[in-house]
PDB file of N, CA and C in Angstrom:
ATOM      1  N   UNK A   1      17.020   2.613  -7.120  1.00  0.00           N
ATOM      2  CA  UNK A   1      18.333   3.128  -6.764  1.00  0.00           C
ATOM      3  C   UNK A   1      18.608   2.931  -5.264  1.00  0.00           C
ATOM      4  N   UNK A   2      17.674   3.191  -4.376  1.00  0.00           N
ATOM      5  CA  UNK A   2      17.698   2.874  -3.121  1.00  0.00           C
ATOM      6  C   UNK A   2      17.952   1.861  -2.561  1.00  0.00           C
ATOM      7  N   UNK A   3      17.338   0.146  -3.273  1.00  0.00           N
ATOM      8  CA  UNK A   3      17.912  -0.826  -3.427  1.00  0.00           C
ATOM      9  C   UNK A   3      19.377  -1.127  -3.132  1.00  0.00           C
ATOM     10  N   UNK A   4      20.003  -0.533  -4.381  1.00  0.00           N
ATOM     11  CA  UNK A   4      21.572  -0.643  -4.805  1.00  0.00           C
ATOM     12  C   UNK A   4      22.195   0.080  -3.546  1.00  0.00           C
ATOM     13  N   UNK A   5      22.022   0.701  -2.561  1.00  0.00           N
ATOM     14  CA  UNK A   5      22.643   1.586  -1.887  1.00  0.00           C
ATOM     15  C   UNK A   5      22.207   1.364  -0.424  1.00  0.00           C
ATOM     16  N   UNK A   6      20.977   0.651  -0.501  1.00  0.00           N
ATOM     17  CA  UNK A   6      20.621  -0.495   0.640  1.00  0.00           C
ATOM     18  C   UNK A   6      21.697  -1.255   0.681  1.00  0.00           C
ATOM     19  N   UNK A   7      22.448  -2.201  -0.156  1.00  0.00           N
ATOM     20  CA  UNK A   7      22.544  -3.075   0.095  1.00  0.00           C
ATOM     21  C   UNK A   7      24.620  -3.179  -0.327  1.00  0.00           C
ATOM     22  N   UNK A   8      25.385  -2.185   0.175  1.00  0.00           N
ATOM     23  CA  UNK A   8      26.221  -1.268  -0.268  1.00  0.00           C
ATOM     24  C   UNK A   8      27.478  -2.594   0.496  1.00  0.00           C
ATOM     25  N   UNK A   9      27.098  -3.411   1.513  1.00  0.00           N
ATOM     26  CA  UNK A   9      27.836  -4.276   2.107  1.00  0.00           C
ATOM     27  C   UNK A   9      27.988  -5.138   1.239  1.00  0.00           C
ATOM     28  N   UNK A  10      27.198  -5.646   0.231  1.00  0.00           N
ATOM     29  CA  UNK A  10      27.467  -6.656  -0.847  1.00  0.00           C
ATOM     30  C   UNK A  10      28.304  -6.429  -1.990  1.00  0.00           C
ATOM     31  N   UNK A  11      28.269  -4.680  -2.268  1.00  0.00           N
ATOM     32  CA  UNK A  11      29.086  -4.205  -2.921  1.00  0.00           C
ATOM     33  C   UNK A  11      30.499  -4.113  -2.658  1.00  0.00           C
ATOM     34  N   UNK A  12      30.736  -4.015  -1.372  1.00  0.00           N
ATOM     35  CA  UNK A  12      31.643  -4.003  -0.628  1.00  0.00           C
ATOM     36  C   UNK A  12      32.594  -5.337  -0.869  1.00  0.00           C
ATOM     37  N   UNK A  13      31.647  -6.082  -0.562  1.00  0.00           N
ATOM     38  CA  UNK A  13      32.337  -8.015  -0.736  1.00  0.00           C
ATOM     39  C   UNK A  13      32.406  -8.169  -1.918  1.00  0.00           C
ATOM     40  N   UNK A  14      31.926  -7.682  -2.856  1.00  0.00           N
ATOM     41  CA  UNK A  14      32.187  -7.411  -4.597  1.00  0.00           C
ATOM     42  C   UNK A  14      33.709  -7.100  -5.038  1.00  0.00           C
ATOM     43  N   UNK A  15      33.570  -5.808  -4.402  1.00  0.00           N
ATOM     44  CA  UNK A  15      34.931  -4.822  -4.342  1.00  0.00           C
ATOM     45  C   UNK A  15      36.112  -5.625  -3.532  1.00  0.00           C
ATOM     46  N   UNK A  16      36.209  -6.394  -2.886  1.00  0.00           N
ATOM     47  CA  UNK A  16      36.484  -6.949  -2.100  1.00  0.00           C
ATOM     48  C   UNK A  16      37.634  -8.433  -2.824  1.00  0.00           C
ATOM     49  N   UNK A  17      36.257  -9.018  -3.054  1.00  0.00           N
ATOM     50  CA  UNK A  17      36.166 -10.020  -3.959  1.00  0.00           C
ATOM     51  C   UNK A  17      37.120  -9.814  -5.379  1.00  0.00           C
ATOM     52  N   UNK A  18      37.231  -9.066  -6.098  1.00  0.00           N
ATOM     53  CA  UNK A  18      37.588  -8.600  -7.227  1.00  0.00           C
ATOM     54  C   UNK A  18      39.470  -8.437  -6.989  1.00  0.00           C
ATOM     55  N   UNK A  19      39.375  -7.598  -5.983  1.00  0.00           N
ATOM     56  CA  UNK A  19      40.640  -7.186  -5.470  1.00  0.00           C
ATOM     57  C   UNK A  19      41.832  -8.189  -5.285  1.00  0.00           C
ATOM     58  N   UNK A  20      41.375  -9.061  -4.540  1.00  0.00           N
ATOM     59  CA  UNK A  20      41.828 -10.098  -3.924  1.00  0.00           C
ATOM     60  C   UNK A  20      42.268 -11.255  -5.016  1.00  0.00           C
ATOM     61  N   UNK A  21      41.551 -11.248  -6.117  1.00  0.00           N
ATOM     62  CA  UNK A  21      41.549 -12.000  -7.354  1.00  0.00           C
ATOM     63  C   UNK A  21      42.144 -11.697  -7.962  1.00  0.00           C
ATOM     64  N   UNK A  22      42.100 -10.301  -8.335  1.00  0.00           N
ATOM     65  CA  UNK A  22      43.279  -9.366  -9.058  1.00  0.00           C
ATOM     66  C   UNK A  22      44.968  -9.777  -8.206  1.00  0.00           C
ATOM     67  N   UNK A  23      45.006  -9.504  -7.310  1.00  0.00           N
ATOM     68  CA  UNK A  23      46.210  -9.661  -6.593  1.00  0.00           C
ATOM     69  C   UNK A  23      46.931 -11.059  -7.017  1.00  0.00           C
ATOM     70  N   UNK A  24      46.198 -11.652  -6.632  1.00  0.00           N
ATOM     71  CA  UNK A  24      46.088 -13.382  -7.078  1.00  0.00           C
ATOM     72  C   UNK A  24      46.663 -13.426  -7.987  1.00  0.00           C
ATOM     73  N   UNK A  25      46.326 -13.422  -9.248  1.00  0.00           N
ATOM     74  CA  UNK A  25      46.229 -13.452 -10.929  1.00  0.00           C
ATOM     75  C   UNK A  25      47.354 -12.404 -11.055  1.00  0.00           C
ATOM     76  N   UNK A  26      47.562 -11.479 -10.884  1.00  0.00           N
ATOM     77  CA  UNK A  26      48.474 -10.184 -11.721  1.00  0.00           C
ATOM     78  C   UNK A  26      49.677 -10.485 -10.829  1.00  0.00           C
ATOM     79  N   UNK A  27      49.918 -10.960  -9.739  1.00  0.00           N
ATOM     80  CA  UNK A  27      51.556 -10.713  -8.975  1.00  0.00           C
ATOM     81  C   UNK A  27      52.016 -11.926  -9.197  1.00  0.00           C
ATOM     82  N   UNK A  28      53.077 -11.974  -9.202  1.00  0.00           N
ATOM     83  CA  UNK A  28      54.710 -13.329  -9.412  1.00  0.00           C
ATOM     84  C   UNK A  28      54.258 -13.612  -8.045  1.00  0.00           C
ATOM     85  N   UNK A  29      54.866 -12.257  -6.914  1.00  0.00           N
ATOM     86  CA  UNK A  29      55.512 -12.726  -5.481  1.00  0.00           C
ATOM     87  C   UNK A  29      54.638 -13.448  -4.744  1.00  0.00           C
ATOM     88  N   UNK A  30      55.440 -14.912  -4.388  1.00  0.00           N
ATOM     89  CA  UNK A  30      54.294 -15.076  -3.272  1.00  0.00           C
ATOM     90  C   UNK A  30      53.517 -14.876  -2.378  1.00  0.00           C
ATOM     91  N   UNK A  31      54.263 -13.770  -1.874  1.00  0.00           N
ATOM     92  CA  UNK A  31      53.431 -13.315  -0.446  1.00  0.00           C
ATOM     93  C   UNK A  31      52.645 -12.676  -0.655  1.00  0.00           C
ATOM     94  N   UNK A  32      52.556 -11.526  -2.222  1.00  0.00           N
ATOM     95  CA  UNK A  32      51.905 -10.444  -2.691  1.00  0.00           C
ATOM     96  C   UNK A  32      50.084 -11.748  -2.362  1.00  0.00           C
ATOM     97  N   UNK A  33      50.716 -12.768  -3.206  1.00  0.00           N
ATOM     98  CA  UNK A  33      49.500 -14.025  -3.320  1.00  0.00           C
ATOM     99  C   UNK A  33      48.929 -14.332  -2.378  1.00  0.00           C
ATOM    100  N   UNK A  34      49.609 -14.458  -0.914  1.00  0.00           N
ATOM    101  CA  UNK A  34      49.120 -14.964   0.065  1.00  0.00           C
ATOM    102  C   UNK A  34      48.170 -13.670   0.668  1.00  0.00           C
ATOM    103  N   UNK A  35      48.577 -12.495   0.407  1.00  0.00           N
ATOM    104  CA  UNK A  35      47.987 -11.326   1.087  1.00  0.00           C
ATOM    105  C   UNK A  35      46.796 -11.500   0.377  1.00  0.00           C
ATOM    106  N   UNK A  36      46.083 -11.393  -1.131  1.00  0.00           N
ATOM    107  CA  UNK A  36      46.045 -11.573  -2.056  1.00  0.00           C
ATOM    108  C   UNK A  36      44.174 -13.052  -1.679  1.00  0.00           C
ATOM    109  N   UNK A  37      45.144 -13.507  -1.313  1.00  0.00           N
ATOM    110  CA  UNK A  37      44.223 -14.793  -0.219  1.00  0.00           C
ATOM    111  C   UNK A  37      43.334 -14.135   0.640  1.00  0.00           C
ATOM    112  N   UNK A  38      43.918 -13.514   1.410  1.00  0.00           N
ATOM    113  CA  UNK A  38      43.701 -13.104   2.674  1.00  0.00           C
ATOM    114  C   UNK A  38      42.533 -12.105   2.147  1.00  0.00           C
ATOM    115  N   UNK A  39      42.612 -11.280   1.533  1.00  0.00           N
ATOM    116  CA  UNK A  39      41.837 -10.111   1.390  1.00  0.00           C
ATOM    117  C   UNK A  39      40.205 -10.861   0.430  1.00  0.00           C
ATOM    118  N   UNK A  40      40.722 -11.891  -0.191  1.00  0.00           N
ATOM    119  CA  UNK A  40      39.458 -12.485  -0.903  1.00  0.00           C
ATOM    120  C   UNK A  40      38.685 -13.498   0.391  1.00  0.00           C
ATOM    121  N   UNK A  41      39.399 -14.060   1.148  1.00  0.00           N
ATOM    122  CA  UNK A  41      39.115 -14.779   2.370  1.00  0.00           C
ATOM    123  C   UNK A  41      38.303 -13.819   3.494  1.00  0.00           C
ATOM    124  N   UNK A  42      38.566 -12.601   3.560  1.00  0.00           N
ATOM    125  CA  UNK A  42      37.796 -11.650   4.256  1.00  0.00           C
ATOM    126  C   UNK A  42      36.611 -11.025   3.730  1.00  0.00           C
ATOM    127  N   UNK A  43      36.408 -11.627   2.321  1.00  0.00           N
ATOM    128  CA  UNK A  43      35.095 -10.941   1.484  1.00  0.00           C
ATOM    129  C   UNK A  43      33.974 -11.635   2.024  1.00  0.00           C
ATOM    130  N   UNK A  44      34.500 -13.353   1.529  1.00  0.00           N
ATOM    131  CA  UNK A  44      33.929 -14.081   1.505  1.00  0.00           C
ATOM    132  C   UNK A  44      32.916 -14.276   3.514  1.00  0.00           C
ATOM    133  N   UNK A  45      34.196 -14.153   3.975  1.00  0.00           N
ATOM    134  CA  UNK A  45      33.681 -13.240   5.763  1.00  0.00           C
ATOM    135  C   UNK A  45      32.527 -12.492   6.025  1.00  0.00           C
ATOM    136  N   UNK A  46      32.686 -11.532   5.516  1.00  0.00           N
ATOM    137  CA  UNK A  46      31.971 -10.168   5.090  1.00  0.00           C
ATOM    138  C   UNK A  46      30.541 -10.305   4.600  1.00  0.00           C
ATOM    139  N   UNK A  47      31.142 -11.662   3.672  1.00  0.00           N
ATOM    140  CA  UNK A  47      29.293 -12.365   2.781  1.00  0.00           C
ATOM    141  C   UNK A  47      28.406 -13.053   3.403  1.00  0.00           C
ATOM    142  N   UNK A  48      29.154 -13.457   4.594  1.00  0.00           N
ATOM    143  CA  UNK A  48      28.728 -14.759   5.026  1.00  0.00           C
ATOM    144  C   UNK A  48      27.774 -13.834   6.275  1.00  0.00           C
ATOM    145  N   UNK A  49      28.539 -13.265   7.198  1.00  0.00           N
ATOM    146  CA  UNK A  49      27.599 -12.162   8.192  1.00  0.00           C
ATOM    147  C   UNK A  49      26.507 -11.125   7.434  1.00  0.00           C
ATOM    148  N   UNK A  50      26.846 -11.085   6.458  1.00  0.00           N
ATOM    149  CA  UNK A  50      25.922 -10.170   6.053  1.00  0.00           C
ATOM    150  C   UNK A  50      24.769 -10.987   5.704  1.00  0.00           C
ATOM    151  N   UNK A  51      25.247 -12.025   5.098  1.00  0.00           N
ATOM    152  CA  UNK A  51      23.531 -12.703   4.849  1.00  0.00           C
ATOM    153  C   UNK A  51      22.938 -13.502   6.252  1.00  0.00           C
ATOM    154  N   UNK A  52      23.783 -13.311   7.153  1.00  0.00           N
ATOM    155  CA  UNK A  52      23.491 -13.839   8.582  1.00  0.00           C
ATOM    156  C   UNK A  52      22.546 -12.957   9.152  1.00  0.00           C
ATOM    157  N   UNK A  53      23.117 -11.785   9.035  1.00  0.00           N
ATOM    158  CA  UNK A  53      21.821 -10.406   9.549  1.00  0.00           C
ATOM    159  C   UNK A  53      20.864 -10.528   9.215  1.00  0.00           C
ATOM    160  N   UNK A  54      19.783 -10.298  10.907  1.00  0.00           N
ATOM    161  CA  UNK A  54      18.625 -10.513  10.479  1.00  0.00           C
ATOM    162  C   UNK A  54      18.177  -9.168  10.857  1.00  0.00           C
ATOM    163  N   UNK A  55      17.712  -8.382   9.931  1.00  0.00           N
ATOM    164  CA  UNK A  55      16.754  -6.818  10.344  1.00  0.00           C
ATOM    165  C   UNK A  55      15.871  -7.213  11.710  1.00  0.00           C
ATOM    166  N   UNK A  56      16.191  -6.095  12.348  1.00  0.00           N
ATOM    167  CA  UNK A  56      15.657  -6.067  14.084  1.00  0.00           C
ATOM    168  C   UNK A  56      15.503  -7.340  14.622  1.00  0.00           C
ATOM    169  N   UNK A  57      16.473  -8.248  14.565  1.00  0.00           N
ATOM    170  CA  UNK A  57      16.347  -9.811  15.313  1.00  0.00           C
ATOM    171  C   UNK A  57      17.294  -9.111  16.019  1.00  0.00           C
ATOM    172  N   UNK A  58      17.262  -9.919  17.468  1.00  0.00           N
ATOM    173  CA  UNK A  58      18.093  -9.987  18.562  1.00  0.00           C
ATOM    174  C   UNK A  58      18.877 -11.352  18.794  1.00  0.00           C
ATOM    175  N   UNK A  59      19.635 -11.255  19.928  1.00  0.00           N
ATOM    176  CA  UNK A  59      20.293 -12.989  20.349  1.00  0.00           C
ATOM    177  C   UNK A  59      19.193 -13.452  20.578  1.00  0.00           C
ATOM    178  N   UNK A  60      19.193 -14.633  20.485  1.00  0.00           N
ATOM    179  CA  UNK A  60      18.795 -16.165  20.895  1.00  0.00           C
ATOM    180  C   UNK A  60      18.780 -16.183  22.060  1.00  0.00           C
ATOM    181  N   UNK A  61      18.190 -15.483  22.647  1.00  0.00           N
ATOM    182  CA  UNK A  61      17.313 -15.320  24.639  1.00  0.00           C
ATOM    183  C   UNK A  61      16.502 -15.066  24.729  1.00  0.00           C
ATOM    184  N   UNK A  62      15.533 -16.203  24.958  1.00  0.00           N
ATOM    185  CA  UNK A  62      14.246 -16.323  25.397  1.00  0.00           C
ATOM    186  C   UNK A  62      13.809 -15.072  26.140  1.00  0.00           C
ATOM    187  N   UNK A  63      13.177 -14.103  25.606  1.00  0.00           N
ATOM    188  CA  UNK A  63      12.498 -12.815  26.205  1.00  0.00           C
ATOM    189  C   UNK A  63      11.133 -12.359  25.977  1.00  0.00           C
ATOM    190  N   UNK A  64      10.470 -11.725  26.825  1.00  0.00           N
ATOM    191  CA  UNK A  64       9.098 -11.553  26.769  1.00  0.00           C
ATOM    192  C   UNK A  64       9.633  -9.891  25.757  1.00  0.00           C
ATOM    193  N   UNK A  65       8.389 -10.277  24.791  1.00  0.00           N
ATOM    194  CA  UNK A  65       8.358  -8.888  23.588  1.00  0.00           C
ATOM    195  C   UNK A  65       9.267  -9.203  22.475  1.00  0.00           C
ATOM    196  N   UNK A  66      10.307 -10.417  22.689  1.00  0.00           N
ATOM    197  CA  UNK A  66      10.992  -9.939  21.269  1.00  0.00           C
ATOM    198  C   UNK A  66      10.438 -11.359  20.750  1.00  0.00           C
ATOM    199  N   UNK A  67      10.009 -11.381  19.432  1.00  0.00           N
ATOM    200  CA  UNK A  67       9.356 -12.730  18.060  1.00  0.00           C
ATOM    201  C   UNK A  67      10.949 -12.787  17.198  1.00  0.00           C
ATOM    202  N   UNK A  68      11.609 -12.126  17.297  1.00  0.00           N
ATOM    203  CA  UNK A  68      12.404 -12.054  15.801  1.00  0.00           C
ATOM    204  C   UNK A  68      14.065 -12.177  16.084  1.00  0.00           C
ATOM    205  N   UNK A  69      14.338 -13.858  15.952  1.00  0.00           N
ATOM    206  CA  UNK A  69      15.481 -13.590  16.670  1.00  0.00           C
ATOM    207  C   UNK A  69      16.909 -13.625  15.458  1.00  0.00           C
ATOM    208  N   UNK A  70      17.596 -13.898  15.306  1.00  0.00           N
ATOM    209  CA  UNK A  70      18.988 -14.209  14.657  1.00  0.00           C
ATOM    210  C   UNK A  70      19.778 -15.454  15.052  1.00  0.00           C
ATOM    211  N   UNK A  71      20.415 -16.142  13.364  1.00  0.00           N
ATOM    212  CA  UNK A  71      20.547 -17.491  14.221  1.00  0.00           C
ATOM    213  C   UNK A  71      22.388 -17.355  14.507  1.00  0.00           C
ATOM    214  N   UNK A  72      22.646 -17.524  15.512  1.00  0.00           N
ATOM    215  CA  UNK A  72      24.295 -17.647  15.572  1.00  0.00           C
ATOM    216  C   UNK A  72      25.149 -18.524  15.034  1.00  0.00           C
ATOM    217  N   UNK A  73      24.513 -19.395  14.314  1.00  0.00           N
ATOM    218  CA  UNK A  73      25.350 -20.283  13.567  1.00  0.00           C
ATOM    219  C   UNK A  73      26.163 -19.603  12.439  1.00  0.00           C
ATOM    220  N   UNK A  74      25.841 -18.622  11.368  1.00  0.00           N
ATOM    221  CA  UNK A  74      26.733 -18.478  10.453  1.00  0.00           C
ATOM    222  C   UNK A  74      28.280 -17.379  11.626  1.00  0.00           C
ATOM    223  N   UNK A  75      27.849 -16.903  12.207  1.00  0.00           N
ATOM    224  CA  UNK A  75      28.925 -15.761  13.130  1.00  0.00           C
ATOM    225  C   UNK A  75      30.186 -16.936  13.679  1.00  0.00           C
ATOM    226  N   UNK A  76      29.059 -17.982  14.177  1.00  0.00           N
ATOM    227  CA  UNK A  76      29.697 -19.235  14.824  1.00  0.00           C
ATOM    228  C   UNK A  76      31.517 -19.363  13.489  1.00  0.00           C
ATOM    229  N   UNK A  77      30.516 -20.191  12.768  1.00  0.00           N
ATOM    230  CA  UNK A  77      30.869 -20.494  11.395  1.00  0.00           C
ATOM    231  C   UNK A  77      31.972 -19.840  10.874  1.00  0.00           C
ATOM    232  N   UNK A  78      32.028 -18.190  11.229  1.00  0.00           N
ATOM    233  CA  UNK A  78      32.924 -17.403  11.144  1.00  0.00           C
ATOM    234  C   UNK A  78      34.064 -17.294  11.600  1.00  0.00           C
ATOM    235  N   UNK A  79      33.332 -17.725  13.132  1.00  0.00           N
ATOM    236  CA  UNK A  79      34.755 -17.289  13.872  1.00  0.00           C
ATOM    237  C   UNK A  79      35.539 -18.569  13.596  1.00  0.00           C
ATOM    238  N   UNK A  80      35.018 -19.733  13.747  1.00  0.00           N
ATOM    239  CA  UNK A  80      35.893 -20.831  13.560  1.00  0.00           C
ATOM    240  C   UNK A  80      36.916 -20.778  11.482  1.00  0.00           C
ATOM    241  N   UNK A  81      36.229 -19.973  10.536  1.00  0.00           N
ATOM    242  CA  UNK A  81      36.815 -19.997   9.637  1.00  0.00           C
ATOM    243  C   UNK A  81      37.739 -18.799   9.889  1.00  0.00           C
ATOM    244  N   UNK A  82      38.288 -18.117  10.361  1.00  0.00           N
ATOM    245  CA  UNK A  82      39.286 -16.691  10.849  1.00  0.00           C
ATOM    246  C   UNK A  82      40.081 -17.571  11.364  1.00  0.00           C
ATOM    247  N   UNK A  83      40.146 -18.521  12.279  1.00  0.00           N
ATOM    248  CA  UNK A  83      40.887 -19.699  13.124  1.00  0.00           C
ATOM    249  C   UNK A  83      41.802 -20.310  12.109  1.00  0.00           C
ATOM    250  N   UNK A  84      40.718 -20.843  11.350  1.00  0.00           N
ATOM    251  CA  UNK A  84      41.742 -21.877  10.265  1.00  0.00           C
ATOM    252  C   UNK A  84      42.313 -21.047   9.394  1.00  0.00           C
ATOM    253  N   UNK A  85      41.975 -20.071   8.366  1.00  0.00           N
ATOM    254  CA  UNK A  85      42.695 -19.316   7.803  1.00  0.00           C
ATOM    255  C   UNK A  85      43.584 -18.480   8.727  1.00  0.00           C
ATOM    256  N   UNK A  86      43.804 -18.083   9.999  1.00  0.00           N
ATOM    257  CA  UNK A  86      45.574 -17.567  10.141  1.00  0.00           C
ATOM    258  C   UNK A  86      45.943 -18.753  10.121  1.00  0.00           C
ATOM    259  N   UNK A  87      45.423 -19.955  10.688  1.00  0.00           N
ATOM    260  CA  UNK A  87      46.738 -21.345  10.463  1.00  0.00           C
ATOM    261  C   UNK A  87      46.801 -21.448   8.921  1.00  0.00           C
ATOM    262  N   UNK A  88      45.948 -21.208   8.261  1.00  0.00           N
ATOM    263  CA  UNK A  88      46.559 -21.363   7.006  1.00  0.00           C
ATOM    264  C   UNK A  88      47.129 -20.372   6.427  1.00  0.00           C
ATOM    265  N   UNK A  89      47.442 -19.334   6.550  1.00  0.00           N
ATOM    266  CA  UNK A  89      48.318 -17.819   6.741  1.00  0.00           C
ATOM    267  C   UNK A  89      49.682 -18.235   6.939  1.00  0.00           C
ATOM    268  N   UNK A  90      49.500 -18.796   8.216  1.00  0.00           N
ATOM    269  CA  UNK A  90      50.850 -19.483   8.583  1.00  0.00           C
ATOM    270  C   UNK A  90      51.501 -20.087   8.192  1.00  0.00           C
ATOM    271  N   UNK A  91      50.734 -21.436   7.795  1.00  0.00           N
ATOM    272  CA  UNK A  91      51.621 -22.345   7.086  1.00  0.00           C
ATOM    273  C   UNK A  91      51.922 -22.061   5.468  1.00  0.00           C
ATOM    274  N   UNK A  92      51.286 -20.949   4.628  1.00  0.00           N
ATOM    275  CA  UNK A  92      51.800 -20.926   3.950  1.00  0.00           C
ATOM    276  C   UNK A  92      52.856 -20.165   4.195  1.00  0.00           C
ATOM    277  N   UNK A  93      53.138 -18.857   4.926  1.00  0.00           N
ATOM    278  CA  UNK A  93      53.809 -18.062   4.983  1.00  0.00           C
ATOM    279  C   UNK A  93      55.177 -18.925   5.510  1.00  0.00           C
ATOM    280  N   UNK A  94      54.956 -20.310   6.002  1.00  0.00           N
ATOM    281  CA  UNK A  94      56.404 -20.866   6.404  1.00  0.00           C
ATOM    282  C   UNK A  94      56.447 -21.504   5.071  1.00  0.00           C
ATOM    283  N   UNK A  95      55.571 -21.813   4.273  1.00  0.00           N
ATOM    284  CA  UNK A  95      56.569 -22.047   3.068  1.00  0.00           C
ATOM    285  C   UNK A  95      57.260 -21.442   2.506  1.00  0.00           C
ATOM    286  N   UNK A  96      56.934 -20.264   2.115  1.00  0.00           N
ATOM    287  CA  UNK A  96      57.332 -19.374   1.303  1.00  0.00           C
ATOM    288  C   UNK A  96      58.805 -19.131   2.225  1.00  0.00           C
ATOM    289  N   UNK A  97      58.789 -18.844   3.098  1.00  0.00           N
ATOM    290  CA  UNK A  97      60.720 -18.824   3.789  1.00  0.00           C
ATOM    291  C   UNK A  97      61.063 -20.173   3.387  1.00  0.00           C
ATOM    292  N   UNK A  98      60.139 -20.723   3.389  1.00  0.00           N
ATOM    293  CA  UNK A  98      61.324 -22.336   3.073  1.00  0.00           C
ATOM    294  C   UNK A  98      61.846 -22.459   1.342  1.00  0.00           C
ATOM    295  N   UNK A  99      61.386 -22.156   0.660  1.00  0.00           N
ATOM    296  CA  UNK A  99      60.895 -21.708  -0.861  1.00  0.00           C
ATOM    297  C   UNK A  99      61.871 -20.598  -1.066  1.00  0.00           C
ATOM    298  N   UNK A 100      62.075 -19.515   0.070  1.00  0.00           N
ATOM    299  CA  UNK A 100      62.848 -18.745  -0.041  1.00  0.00           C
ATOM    300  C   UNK A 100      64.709 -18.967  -0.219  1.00  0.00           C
ATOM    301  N   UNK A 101      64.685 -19.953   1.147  1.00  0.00           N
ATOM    302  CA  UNK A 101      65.682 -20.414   1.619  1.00  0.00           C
ATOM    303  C   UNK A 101      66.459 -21.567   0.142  1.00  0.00           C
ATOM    304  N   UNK A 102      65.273 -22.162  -0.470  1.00  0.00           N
ATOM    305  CA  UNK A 102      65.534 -22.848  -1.141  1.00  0.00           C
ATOM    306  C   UNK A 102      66.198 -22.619  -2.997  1.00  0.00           C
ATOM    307  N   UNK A 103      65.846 -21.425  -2.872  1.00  0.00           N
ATOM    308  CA  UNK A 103      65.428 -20.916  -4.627  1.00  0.00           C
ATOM    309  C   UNK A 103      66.207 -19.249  -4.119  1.00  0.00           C
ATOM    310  N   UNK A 104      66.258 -18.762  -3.329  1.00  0.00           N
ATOM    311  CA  UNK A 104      66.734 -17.439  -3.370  1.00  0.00           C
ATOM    312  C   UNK A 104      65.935 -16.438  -3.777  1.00  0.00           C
ATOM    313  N   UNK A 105      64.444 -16.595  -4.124  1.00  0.00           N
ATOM    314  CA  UNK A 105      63.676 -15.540  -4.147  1.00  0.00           C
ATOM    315  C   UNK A 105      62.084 -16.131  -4.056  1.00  0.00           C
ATOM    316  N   UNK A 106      61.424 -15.258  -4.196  1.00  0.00           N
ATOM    317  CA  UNK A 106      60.244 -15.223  -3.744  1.00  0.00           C
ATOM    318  C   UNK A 106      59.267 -15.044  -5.019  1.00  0.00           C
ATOM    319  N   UNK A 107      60.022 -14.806  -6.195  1.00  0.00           N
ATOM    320  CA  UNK A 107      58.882 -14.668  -7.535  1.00  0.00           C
ATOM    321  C   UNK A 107      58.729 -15.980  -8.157  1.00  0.00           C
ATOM    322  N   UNK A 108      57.743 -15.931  -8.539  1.00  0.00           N
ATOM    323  CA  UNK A 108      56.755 -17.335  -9.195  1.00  0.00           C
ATOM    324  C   UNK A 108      57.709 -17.348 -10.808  1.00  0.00           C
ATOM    325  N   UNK A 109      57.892 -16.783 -11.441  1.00  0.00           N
ATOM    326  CA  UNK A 109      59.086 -16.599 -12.319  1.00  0.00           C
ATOM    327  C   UNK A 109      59.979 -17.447 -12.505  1.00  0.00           C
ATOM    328  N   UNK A 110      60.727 -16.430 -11.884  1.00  0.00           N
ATOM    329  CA  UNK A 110      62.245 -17.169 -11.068  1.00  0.00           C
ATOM    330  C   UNK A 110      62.669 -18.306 -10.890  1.00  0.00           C
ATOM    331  N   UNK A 111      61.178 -19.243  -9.492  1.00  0.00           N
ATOM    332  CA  UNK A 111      61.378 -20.247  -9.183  1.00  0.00           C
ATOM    333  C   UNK A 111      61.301 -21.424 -10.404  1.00  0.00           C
ATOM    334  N   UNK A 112      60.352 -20.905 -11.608  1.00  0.00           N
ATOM    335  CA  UNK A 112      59.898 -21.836 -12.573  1.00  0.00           C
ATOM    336  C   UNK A 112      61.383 -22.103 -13.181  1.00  0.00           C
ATOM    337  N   UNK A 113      61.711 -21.099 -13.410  1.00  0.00           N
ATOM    338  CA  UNK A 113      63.031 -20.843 -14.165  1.00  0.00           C
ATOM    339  C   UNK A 113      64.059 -22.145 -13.810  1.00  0.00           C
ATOM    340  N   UNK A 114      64.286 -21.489 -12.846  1.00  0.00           N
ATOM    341  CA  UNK A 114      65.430 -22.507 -11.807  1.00  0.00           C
ATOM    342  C   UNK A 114      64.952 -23.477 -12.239  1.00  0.00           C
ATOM    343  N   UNK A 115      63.354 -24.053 -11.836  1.00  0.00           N
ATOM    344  CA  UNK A 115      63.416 -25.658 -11.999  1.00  0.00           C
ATOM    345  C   UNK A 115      63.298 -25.927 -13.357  1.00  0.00           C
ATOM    346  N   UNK A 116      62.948 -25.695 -13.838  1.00  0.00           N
ATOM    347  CA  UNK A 116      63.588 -26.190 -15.582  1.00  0.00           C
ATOM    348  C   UNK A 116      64.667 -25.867 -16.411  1.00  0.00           C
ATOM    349  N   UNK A 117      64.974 -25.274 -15.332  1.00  0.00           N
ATOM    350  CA  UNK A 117      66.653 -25.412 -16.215  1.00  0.00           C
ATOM    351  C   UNK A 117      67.811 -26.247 -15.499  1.00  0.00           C
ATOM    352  N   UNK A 118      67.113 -27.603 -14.423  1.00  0.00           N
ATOM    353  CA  UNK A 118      67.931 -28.774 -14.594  1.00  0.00           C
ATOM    354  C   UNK A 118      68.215 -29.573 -15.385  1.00  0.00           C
TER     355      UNK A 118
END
């Protein structure tokens, strides 16, 4: 049981994970989708540092007394994927006004509608 409750951050990215999928799958609106993104895109975040942690490792500086260090590449890894996902935040979110502008609403519905009924 201690296990399961050790390890409560994975549950977390579970919960996380699930949510974000749900949003995905169950809403029309686009943006509901893009948020939807976002929140499964932050699990996957969440998964990635956590299996990065190393129990009592320190930075990567050569020091007398510490053996046990942590590697900065997945954090690295991180920050540069937070970078590309708001640009990709962005650019979808300028579709969706353009989509907006174009169709008069924002539900996945709707838009189908419109286009097959040329």
């Amino acid at each position: 049981m201690s296990q399961l409750v050790g390890h409560y951050n994975y549950w977390i990215v579970i919960f996380l994970m699930m949510a974000g999928f749900y949003i995905v799958i169950a809403h029309g609106n686009l943006v509901k989708k893009i948020v939807g993104l976002n929140i499964f895109q932050a699990s996957v975040f969440l998964l990635f540092i956590s299996m990065g942690n190393v129990e009592g490792g320190t930075a990567p500086i050569i020091m007398e007394g510490v053996t046990r260090y942590s590697n900065p590449l997945p954090h690295v890894l991180i920050l540069t994927a937070i970078v590309v996902g708001v640009a990709t935040t962005a650019l979808a979110l300028a579709l969706v006004v353009r989509i907006n502008e174009a169709y008069r609403t924002v539900e996945e519905d709707e838009i189908h509608e419109q286009d097959t009924s040329f």
